[in-house]
C-alpha atoms as a PDB file:
ATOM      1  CA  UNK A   1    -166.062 -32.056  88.961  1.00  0.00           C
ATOM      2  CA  UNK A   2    -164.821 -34.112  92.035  1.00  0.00           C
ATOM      3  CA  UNK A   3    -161.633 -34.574  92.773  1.00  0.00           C
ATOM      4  CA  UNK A   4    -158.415 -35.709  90.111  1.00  0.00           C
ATOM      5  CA  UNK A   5    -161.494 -35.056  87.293  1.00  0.00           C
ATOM      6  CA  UNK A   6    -163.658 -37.986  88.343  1.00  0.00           C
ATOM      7  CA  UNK A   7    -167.446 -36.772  87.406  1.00  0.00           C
ATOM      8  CA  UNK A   8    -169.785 -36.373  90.554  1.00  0.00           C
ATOM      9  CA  UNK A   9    -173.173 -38.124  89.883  1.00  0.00           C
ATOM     10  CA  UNK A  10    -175.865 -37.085  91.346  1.00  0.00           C
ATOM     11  CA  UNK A  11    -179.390 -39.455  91.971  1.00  0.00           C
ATOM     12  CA  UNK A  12    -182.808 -37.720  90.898  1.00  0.00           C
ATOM     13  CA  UNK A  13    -184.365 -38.392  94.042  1.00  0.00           C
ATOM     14  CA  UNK A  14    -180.955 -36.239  95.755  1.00  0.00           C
ATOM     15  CA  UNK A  15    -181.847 -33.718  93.015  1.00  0.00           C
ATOM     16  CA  UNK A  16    -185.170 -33.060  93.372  1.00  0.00           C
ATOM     17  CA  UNK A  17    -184.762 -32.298  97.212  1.00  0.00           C
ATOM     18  CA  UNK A  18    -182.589 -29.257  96.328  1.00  0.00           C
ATOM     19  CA  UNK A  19    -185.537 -26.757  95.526  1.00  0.00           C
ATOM     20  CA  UNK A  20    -184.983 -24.220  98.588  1.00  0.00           C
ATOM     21  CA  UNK A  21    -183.844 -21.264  99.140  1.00  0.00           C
ATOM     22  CA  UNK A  22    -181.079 -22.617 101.226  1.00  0.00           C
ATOM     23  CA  UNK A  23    -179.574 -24.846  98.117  1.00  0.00           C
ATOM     24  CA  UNK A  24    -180.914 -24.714  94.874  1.00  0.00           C
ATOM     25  CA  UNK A  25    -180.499 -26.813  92.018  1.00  0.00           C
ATOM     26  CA  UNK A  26    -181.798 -26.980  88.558  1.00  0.00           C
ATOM     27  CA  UNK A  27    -180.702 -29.828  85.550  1.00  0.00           C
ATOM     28  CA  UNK A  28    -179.377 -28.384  82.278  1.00  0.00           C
ATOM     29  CA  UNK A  29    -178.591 -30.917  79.141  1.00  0.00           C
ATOM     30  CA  UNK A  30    -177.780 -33.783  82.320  1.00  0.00           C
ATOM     31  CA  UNK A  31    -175.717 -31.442  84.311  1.00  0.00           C
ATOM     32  CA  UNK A  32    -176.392 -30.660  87.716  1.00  0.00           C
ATOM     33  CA  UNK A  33    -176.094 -26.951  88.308  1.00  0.00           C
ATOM     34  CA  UNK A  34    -175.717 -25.326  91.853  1.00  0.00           C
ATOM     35  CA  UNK A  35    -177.967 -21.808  90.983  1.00  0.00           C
ATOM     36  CA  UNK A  36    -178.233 -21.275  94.715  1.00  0.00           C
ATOM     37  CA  UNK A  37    -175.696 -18.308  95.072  1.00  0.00           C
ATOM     38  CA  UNK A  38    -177.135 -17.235  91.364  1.00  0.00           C
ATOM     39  CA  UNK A  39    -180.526 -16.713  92.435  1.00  0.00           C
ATOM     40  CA  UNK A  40    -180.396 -12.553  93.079  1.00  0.00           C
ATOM     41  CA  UNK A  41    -178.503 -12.074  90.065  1.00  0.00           C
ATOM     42  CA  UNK A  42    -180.277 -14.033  87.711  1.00  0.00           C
ATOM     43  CA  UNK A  43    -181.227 -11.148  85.339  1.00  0.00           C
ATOM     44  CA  UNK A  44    -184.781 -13.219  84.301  1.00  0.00           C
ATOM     45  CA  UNK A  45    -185.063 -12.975  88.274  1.00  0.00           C
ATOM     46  CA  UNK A  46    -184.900 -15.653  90.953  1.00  0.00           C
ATOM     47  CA  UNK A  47    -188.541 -16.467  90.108  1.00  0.00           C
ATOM     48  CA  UNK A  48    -187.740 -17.799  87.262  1.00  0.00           C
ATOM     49  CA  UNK A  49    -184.808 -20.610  88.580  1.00  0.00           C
ATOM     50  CA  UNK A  50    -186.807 -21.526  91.743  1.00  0.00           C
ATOM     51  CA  UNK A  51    -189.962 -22.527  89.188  1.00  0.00           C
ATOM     52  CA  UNK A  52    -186.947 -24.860  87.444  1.00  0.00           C
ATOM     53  CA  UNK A  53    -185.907 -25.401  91.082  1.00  0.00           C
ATOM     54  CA  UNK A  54    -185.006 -29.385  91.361  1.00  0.00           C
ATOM     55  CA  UNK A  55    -186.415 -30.430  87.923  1.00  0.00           C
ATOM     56  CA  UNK A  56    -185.057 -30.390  84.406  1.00  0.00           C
ATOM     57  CA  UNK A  57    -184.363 -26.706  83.287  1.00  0.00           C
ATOM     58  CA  UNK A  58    -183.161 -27.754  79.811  1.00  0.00           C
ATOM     59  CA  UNK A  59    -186.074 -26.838  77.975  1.00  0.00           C
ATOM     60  CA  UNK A  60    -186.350 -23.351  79.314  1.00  0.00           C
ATOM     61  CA  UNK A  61    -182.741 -22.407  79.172  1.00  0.00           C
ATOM     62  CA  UNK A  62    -182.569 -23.432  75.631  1.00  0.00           C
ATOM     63  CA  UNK A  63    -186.187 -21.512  74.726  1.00  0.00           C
ATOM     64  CA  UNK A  64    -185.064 -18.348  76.321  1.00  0.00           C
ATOM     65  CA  UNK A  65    -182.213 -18.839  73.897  1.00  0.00           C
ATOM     66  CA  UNK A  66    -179.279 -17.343  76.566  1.00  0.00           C
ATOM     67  CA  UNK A  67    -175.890 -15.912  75.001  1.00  0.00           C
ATOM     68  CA  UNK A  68    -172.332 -17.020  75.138  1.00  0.00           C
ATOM     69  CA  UNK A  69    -171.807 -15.183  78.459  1.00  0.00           C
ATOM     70  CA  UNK A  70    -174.168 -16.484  80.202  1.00  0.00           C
ATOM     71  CA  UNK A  71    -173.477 -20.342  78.769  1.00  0.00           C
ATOM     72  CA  UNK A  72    -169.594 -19.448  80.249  1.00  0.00           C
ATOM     73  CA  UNK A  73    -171.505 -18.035  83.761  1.00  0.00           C
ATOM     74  CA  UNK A  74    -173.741 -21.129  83.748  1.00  0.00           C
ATOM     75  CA  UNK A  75    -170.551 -23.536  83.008  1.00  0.00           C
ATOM     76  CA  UNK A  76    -168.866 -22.312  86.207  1.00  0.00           C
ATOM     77  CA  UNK A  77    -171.863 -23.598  88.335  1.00  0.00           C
ATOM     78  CA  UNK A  78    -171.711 -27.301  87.333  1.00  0.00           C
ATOM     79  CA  UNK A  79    -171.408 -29.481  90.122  1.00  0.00           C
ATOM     80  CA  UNK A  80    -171.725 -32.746  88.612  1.00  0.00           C
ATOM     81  CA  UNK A  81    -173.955 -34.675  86.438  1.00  0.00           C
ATOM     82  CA  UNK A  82    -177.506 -36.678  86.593  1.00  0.00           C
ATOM     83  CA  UNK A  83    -176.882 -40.503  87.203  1.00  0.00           C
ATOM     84  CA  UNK A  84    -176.487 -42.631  84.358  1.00  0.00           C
ATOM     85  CA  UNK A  85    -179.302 -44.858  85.759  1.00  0.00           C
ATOM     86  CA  UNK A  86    -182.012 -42.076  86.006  1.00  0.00           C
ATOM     87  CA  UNK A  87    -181.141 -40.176  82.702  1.00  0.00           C
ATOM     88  CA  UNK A  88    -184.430 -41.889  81.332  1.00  0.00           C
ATOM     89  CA  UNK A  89    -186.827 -40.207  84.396  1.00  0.00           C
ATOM     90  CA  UNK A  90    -185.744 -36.736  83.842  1.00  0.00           C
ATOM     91  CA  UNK A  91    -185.030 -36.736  79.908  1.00  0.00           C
ATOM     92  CA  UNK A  92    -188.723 -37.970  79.077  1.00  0.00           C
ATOM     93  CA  UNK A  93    -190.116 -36.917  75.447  1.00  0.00           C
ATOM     94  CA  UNK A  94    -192.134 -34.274  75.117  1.00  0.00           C
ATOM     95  CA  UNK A  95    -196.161 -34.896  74.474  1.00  0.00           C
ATOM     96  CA  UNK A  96    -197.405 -33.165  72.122  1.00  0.00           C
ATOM     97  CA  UNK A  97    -201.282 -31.932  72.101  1.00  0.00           C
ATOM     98  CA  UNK A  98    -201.322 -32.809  68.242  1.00  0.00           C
ATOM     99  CA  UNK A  99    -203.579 -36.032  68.015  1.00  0.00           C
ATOM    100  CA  UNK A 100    -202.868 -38.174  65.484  1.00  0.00           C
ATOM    101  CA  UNK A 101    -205.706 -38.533  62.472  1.00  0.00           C
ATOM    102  CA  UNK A 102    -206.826 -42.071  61.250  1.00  0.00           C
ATOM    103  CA  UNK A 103    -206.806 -41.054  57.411  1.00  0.00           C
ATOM    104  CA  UNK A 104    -210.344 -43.166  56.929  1.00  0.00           C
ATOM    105  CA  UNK A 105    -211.257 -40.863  59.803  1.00  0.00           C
ATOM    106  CA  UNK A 106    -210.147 -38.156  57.816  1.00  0.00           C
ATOM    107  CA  UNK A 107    -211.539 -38.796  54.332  1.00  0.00           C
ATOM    108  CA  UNK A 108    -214.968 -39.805  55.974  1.00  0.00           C
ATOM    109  CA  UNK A 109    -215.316 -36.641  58.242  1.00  0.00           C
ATOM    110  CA  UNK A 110    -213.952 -34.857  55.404  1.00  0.00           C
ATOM    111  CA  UNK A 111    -215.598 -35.914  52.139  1.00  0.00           C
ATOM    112  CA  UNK A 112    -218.911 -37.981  53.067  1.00  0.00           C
ATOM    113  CA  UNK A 113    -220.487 -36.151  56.041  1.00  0.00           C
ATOM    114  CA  UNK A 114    -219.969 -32.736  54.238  1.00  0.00           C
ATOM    115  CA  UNK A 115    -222.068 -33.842  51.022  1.00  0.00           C
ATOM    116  CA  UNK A 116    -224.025 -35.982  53.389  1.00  0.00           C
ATOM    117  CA  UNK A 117    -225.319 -32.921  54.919  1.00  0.00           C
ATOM    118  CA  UNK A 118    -225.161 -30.720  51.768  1.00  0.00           C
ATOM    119  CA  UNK A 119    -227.620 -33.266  50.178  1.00  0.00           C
ATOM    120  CA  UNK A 120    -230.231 -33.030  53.218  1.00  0.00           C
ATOM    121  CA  UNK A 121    -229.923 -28.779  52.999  1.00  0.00           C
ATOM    122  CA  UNK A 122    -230.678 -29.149  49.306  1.00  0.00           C
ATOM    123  CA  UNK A 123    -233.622 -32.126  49.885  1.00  0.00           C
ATOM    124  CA  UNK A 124    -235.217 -29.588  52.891  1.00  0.00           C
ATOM    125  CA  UNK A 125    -234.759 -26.535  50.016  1.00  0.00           C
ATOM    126  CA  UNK A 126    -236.908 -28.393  48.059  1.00  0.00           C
ATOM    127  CA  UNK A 127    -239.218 -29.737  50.001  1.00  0.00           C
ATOM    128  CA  UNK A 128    -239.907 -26.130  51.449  1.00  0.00           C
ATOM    129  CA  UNK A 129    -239.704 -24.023  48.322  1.00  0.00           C
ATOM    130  CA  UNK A 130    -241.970 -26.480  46.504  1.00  0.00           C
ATOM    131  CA  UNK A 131    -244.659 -26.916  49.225  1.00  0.00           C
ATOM    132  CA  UNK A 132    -244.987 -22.805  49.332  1.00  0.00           C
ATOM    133  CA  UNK A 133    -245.963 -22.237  45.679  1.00  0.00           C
END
């Protein structure tokens, strides 16, 4: 990476605008890979780097869960790393759809509206049964 082994930083902004088929670039664990000459022989297919094209790629490199080999192919395509200084914008933490329970939320919705409602079926019961005889 750059010349005498200085590290090449690259901006997110500089990134981002290499999402063609012309130069294509994808971020893996904060490295900055050139994929652009990769892009036919990607055995997942091209479609699948251009989608990753300019973005952070970590995620789906590491959930496809891609050998040795291909860690050694992917090593000789490093070009140089995200900037310190905009680490934070592409490394965000993952949402998660889960939403958090208040447990008084819980034990109400759980516990009281259940018998709640179990009392007013059994109240109707015998309301209805009775009035029929």
């Amino acid at each position: 990476m750059g010349e005498k082994g200085q590290k090449k930083y690259f901006r997110l902004a500089e990134i981002e605008e290499q999402n063609t088929f012309k130069s294509t670039w994808i971020v893996i664990h904060n490295l900055v890979y050139d994929v652009t000459r990769f892009l036919e022989e990607h055995p997942g297919g091209e479609e699948v780097l251009r989608e990753q094209a300019g973005g952070n790629a970590t995620e789906s490199f590491e959930d496809v869960g891609h050998s040795t080999d291909a860690r050694e192919m992917a090593s000789s395509m490093v070009i140089g790393e995200v900037h310190p200084d905009d680490r934070h914008k592409i490394n965000k933490p993952v949402e998660t759809l889960v939403t958090p329970v208040n447990e008084e939320t819980s034990w109400w919705s759980s516990w009281v509206i259940p018998a709640l409602v179990a009392f007013i079926v059994t109240l109707m019961y015998r309301i209805y049964a009775g009035g029929s005889e």
